[in-house]
C-alpha atoms as a PDB file:
ATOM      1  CA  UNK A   1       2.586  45.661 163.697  1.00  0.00           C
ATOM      2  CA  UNK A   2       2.562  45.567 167.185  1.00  0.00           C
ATOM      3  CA  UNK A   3      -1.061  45.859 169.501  1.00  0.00           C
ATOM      4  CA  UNK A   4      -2.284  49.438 169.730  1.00  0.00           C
ATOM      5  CA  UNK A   5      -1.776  51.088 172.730  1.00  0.00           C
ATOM      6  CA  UNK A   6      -5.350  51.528 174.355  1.00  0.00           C
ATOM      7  CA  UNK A   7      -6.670  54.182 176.199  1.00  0.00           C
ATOM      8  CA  UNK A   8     -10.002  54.539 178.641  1.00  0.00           C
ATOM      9  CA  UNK A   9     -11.382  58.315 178.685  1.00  0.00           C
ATOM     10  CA  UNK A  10     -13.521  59.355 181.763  1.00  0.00           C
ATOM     11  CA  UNK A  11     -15.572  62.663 181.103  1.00  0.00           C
ATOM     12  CA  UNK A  12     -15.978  63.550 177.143  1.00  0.00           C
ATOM     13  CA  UNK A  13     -15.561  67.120 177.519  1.00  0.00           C
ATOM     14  CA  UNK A  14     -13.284  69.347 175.461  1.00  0.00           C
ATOM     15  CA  UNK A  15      -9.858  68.368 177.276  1.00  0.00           C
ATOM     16  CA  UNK A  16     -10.809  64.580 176.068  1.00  0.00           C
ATOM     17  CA  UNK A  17     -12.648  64.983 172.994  1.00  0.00           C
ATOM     18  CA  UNK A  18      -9.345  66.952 171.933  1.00  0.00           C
ATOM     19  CA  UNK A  19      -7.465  63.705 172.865  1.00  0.00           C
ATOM     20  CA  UNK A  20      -9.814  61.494 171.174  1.00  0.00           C
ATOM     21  CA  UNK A  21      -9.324  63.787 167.719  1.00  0.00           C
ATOM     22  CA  UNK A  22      -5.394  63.020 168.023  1.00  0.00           C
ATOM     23  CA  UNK A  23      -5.963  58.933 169.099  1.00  0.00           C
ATOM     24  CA  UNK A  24      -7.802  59.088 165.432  1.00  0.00           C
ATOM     25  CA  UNK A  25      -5.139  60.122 163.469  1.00  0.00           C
ATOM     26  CA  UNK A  26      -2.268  57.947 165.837  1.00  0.00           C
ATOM     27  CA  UNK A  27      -2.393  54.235 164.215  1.00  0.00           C
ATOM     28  CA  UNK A  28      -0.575  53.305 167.408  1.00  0.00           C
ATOM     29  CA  UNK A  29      -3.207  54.683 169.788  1.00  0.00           C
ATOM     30  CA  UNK A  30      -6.954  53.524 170.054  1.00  0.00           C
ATOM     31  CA  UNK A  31     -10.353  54.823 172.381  1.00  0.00           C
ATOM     32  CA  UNK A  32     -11.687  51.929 173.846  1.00  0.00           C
ATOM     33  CA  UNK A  33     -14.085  53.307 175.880  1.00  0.00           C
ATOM     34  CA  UNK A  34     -15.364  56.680 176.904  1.00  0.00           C
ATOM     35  CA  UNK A  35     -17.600  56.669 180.359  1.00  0.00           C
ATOM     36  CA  UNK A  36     -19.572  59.583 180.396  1.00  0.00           C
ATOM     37  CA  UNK A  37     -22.529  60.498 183.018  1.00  0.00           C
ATOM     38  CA  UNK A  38     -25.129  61.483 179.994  1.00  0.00           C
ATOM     39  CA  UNK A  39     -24.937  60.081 176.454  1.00  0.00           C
ATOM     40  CA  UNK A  40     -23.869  62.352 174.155  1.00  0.00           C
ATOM     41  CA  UNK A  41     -24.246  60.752 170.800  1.00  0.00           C
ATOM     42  CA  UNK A  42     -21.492  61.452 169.157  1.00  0.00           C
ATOM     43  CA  UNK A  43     -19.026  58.409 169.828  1.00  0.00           C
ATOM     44  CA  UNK A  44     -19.593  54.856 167.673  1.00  0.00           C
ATOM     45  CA  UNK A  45     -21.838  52.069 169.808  1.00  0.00           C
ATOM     46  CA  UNK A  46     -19.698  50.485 171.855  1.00  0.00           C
ATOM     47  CA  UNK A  47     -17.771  52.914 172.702  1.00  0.00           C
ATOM     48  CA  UNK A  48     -19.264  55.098 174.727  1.00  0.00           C
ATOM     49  CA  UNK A  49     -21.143  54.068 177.731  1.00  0.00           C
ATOM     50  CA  UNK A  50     -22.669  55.181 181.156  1.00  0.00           C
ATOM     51  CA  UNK A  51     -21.545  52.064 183.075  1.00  0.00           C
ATOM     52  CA  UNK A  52     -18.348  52.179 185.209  1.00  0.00           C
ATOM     53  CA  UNK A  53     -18.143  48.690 185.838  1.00  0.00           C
ATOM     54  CA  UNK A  54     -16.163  49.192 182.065  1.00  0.00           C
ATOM     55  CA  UNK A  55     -13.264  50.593 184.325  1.00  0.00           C
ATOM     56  CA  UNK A  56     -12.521  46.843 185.408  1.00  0.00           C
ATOM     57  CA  UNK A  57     -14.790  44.906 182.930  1.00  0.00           C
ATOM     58  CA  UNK A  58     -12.268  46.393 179.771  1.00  0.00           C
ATOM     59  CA  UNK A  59      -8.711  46.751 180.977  1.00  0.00           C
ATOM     60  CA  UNK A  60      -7.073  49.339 179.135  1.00  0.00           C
ATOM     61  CA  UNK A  61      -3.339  50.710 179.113  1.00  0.00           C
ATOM     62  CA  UNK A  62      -4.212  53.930 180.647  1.00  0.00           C
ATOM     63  CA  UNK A  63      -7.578  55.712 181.823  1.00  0.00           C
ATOM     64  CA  UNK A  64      -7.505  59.290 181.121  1.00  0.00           C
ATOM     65  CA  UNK A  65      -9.900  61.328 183.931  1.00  0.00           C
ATOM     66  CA  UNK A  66     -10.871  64.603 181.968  1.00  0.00           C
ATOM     67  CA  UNK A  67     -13.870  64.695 184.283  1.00  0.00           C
ATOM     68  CA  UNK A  68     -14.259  66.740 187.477  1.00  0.00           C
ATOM     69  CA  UNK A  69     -12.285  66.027 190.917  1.00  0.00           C
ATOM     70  CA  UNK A  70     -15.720  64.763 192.213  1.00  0.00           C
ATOM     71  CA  UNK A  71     -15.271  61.857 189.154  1.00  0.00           C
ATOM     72  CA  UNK A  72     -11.599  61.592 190.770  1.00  0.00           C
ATOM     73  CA  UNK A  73     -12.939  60.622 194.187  1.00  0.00           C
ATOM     74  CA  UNK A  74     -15.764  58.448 192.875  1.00  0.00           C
ATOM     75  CA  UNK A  75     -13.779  56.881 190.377  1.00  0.00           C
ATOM     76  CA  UNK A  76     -10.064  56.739 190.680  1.00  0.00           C
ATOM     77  CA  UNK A  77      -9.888  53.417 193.360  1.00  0.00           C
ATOM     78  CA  UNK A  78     -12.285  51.557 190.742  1.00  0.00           C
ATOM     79  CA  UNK A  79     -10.007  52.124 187.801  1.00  0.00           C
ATOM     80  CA  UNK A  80      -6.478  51.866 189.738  1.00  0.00           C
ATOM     81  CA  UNK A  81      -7.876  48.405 189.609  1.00  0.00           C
ATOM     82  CA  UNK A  82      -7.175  47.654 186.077  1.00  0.00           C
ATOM     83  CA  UNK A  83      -4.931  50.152 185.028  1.00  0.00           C
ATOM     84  CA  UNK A  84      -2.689  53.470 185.155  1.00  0.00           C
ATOM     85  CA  UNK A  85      -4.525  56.295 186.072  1.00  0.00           C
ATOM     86  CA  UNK A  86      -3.728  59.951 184.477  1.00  0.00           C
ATOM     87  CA  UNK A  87      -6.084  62.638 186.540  1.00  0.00           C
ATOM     88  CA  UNK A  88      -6.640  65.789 184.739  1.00  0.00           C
ATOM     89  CA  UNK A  89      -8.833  67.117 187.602  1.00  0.00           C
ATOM     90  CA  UNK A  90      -5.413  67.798 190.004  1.00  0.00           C
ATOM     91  CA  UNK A  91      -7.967  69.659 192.282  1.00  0.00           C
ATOM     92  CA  UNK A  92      -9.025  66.312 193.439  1.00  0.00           C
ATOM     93  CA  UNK A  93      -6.190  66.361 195.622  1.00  0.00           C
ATOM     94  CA  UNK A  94      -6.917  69.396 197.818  1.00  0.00           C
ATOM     95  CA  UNK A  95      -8.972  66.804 199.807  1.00  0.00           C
ATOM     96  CA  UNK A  96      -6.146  64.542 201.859  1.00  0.00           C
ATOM     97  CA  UNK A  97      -8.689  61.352 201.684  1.00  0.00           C
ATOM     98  CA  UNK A  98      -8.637  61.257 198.002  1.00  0.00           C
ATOM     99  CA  UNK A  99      -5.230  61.685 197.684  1.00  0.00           C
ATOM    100  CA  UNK A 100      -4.367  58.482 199.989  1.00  0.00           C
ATOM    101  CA  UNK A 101      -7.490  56.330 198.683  1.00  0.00           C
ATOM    102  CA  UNK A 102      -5.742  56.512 195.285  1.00  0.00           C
ATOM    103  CA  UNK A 103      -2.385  56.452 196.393  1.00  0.00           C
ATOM    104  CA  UNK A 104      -3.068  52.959 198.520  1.00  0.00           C
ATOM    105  CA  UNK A 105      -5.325  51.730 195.535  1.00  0.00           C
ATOM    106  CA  UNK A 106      -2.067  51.570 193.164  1.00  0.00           C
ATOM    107  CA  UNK A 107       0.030  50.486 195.628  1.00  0.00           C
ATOM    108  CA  UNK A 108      -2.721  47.640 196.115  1.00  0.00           C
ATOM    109  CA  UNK A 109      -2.692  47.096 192.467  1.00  0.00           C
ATOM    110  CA  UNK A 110       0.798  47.447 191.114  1.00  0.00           C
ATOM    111  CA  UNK A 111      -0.756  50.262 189.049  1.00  0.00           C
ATOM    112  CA  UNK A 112       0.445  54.045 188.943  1.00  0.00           C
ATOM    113  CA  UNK A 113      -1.426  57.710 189.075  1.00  0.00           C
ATOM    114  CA  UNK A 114      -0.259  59.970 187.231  1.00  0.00           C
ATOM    115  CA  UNK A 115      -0.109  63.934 187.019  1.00  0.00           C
ATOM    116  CA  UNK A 116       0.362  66.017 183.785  1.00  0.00           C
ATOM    117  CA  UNK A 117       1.712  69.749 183.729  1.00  0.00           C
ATOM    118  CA  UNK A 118      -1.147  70.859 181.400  1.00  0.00           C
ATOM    119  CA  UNK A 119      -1.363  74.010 181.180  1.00  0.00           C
ATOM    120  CA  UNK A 120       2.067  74.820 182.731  1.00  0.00           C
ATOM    121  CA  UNK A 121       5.578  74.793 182.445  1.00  0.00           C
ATOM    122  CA  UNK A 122       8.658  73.304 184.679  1.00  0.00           C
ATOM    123  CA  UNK A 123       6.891  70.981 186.842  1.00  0.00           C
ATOM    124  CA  UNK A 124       9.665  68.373 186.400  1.00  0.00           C
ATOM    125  CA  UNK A 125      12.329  71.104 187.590  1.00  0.00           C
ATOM    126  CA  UNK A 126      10.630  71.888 190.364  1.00  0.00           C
ATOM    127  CA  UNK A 127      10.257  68.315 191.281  1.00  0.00           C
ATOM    128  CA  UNK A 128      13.529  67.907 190.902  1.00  0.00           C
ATOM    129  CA  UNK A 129      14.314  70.914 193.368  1.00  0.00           C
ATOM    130  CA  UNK A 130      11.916  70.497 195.606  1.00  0.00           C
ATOM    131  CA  UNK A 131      14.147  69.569 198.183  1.00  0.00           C
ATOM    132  CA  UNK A 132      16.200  72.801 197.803  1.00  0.00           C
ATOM    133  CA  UNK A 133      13.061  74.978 197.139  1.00  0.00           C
ATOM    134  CA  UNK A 134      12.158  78.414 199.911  1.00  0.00           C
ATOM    135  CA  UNK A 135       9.267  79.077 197.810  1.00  0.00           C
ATOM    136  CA  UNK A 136       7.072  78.587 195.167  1.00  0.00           C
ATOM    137  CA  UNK A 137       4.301  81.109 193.673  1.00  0.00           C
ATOM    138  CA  UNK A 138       2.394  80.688 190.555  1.00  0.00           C
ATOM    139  CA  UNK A 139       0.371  83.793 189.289  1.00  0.00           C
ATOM    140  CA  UNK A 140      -2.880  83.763 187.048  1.00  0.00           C
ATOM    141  CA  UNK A 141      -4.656  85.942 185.087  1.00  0.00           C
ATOM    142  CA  UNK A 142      -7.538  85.597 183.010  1.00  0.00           C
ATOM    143  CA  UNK A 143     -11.480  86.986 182.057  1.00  0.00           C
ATOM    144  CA  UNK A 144     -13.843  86.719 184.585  1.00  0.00           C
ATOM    145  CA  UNK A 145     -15.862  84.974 182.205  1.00  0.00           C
ATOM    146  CA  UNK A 146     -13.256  82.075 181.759  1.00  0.00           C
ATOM    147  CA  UNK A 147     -13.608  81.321 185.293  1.00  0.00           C
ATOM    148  CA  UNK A 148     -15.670  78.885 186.815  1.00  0.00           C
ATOM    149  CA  UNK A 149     -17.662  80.847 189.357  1.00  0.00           C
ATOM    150  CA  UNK A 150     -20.280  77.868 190.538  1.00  0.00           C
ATOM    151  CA  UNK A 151     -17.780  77.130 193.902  1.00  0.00           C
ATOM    152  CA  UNK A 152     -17.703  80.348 195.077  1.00  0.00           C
ATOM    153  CA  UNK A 153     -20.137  83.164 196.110  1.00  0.00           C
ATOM    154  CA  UNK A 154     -19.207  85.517 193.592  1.00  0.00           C
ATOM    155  CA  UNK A 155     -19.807  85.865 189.436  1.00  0.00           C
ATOM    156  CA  UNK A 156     -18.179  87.612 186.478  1.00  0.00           C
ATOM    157  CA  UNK A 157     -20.341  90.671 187.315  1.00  0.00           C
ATOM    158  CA  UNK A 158     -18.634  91.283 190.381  1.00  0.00           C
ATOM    159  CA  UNK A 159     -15.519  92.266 188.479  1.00  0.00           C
ATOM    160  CA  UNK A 160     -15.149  96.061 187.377  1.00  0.00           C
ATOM    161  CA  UNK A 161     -11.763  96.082 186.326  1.00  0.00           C
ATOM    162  CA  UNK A 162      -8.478  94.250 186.778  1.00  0.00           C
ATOM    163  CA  UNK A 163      -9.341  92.521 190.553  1.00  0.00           C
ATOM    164  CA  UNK A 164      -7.101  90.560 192.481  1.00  0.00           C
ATOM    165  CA  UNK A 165      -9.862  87.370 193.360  1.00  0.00           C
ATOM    166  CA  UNK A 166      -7.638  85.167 195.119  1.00  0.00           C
ATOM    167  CA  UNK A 167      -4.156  85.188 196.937  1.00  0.00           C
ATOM    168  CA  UNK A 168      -3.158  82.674 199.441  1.00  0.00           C
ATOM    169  CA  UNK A 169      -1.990  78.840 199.448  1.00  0.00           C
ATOM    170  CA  UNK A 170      -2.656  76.927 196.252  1.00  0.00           C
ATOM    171  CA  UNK A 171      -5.206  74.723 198.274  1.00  0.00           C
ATOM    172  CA  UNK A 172      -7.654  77.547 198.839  1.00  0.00           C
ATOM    173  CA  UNK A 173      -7.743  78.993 195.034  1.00  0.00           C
ATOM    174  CA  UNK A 174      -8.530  75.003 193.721  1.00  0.00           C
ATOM    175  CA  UNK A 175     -11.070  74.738 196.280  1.00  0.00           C
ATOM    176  CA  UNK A 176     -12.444  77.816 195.038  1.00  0.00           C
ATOM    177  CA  UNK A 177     -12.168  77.379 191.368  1.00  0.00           C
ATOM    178  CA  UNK A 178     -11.632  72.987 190.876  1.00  0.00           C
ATOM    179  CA  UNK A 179     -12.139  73.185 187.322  1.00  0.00           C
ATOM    180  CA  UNK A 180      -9.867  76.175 186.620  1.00  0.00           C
ATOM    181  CA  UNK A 181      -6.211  75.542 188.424  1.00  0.00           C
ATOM    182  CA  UNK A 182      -5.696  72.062 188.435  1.00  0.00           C
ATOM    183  CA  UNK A 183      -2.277  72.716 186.979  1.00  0.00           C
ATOM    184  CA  UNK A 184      -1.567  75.099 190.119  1.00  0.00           C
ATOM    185  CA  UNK A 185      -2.661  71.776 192.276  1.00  0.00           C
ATOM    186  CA  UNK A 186       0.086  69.607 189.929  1.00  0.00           C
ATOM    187  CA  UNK A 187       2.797  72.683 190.382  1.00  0.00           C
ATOM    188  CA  UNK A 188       2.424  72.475 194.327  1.00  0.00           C
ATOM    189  CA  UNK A 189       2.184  68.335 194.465  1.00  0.00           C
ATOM    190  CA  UNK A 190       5.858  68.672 192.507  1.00  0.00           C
ATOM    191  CA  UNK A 191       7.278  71.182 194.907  1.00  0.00           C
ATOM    192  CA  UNK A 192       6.158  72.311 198.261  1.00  0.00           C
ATOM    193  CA  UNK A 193       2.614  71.078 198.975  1.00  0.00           C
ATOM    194  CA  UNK A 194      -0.759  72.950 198.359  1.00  0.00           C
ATOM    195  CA  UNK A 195       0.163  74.351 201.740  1.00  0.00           C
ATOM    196  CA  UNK A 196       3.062  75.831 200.912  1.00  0.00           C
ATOM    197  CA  UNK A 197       2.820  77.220 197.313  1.00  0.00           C
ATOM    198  CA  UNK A 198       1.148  80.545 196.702  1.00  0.00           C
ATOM    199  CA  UNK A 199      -1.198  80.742 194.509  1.00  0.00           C
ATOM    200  CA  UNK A 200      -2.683  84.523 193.087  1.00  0.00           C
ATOM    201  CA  UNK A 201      -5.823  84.956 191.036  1.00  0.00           C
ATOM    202  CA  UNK A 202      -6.146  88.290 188.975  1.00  0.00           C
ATOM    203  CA  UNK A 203      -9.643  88.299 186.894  1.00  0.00           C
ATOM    204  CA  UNK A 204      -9.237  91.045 184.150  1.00  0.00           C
ATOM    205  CA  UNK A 205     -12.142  91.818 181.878  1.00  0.00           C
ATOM    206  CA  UNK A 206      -9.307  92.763 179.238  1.00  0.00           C
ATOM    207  CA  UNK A 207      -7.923  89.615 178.962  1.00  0.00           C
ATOM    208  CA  UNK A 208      -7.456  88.131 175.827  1.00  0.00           C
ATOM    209  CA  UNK A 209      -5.963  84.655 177.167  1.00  0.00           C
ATOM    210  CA  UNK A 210      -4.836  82.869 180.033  1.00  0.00           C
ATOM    211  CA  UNK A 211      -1.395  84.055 181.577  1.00  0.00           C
ATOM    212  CA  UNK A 212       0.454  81.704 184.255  1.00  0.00           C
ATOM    213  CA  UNK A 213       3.322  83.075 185.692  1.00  0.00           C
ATOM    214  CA  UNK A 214       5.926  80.475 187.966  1.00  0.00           C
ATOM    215  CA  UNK A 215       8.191  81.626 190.481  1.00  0.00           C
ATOM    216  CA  UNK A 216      10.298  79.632 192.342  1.00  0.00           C
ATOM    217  CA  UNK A 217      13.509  79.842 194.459  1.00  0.00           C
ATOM    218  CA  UNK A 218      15.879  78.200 196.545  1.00  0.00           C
ATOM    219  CA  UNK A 219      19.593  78.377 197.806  1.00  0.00           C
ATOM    220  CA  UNK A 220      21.440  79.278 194.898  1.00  0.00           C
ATOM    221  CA  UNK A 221      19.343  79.643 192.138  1.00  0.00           C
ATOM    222  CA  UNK A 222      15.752  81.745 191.238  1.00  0.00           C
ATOM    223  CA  UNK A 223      13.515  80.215 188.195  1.00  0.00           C
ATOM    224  CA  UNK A 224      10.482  82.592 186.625  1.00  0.00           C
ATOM    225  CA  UNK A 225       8.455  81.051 183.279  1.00  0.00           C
ATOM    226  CA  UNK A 226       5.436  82.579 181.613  1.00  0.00           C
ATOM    227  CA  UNK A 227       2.882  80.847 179.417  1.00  0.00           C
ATOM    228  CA  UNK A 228       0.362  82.744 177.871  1.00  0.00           C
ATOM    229  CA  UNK A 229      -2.276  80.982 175.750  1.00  0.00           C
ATOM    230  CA  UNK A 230      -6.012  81.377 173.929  1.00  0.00           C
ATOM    231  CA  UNK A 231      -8.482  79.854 175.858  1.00  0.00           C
ATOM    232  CA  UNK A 232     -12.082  78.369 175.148  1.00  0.00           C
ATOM    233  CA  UNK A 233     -14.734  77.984 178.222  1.00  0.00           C
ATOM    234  CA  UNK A 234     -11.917  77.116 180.817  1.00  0.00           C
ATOM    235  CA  UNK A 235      -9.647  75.694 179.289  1.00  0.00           C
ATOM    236  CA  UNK A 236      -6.014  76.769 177.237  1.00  0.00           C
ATOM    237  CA  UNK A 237      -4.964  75.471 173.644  1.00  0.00           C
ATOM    238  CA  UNK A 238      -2.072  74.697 175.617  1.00  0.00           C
ATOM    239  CA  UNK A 239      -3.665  71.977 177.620  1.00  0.00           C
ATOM    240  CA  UNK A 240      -4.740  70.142 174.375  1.00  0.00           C
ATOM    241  CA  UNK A 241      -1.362  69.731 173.103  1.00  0.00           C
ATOM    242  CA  UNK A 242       0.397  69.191 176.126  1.00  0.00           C
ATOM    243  CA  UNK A 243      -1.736  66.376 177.453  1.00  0.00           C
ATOM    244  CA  UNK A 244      -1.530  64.497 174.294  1.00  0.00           C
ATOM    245  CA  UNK A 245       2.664  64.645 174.902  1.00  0.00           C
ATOM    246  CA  UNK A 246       1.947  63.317 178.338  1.00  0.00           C
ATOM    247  CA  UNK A 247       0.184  60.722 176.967  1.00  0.00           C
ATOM    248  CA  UNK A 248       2.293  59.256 174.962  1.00  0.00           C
ATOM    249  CA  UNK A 249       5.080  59.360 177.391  1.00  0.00           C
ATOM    250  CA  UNK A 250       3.457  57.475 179.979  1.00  0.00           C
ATOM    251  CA  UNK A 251       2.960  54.846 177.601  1.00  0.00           C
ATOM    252  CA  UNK A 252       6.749  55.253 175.942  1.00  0.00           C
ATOM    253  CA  UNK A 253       5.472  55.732 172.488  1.00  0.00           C
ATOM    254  CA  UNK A 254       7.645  57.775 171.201  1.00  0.00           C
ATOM    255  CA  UNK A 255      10.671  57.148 169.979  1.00  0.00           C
ATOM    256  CA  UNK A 256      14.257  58.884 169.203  1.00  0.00           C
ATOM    257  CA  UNK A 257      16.261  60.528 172.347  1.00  0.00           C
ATOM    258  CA  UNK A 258      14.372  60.559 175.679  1.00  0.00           C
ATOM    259  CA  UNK A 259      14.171  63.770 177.819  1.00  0.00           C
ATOM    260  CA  UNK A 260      14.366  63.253 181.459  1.00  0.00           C
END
């Protein structure tokens, strides 16, 4: 049997202790390491640790950032170091720096960054447009109390009914809420910039889930998808099993017919 295929984990909240859960029952995937800020107890010794000199010190196949985009900045040049780089926390990018440090750092290295869709749909189409695209427009809807309030001035009590929060480019809404939309950040990267793409926040106390609605057109041709989802804290169930697909495809682990 051939080596494992090793992963890194930055951040052990519920994005990567979801990921961790399917490593355990992959015999081709194993946690080396998970770097955390606090000890939490609940990962073997020698496993997790508060150090981040294990970024370089154990090279792994892939380091998984399920963090914040402050761990992004702080982190990201260390670990381009040693290995691939997969950044949950797309809202790093929203500051230009970050977004070239890490760039230039796997250029430097012969190492890659890498992007998943997350929570959302079609971000390889619109890639693949994005040359062709007029405009691009992702709407969100969810409970004020699924929203991470601590960036902004406001707070789930502000919110008496359905209330349009935030409407403008993409860069503004992950500025305002970093640990909510980084899959609006990945949706502009792929097509027309945080600039460019429009991003619309509805808070409604009656929601039951998370709703994402894309919208995207260009000469020719007009593309709408809408992912609904249960949601816990601030993230989807969607994001669980989609990350663990992106995973694996970074690392070509699967087998069969590929999809490009």
């Amino acid at each position: 049997m051939s080596r494992p295929h090793t992963l890194g984990l930055v951040g052990y909240g519920r994005i990567n202790r979801a990921l961790a859960a399917y490593v355990a029952d992959a015999p081709d995937f194993e946690v080396e390491y998970v770097l955390v800020r606090t000890p939490t107890g609940d990962l073997p010794d020698g496993v997790e640790t508060t150090d981040p000199a294990v970024l370089t010190d154990r090279p792994v196949d892939l380091v998984v950032e399920g963090a914040t985009p402050a761990a992004v900045g702080e982190l990201g040049e260390r670990a381009l170091e040693a290995a691939d780089l997969l950044v949950l926390s797309g809202s790093a990018f929203v500051d230009p720096d970050v977004e070239a440090r890490l760039t230039d750092a796997a250029a430097a290295n012969g190492t890659r960054v890498y992007l998943p869709h997350a929570a959302l749909l079609g971000i390889d189409g619109l890639y693949d447009a994005r040359d062709e695209l007029d405009s691009v427009a992702v709407d969100a809807t969810k409970a004020p109390d699924h929203l991470d309030w601590s960036y902004t001035d406001g707070s789930p009590d502000d919110v008496d009914g359905r209330t349009v929060i935030y409407e403008g480019p993409t860069r503004g809404l992950c500025e305002r809420f970093p640990r909510n939309f980084n899959s609006h950040a990945a949706v502009a990267l792929a097509s027309l910039g945080l600039d460019d793409t429009r991003s619309r926040l509805v808070a409604d106390p009656e929601a039951e889930g998370a709703t994402h609605v894309i919208s995207a057109s260009g000469e020719g041709f007009d593309l709408e998808i809408t992912r609904e989802s249960d949601i816990e804290g601030v993230t989807g169930d969607y994001t669980l099993v989609s990350l663990w697909g992106s995973v694996r495809r970074v690392l070509d682990s699967e087998g069969g017919i590929r999809f490009v």
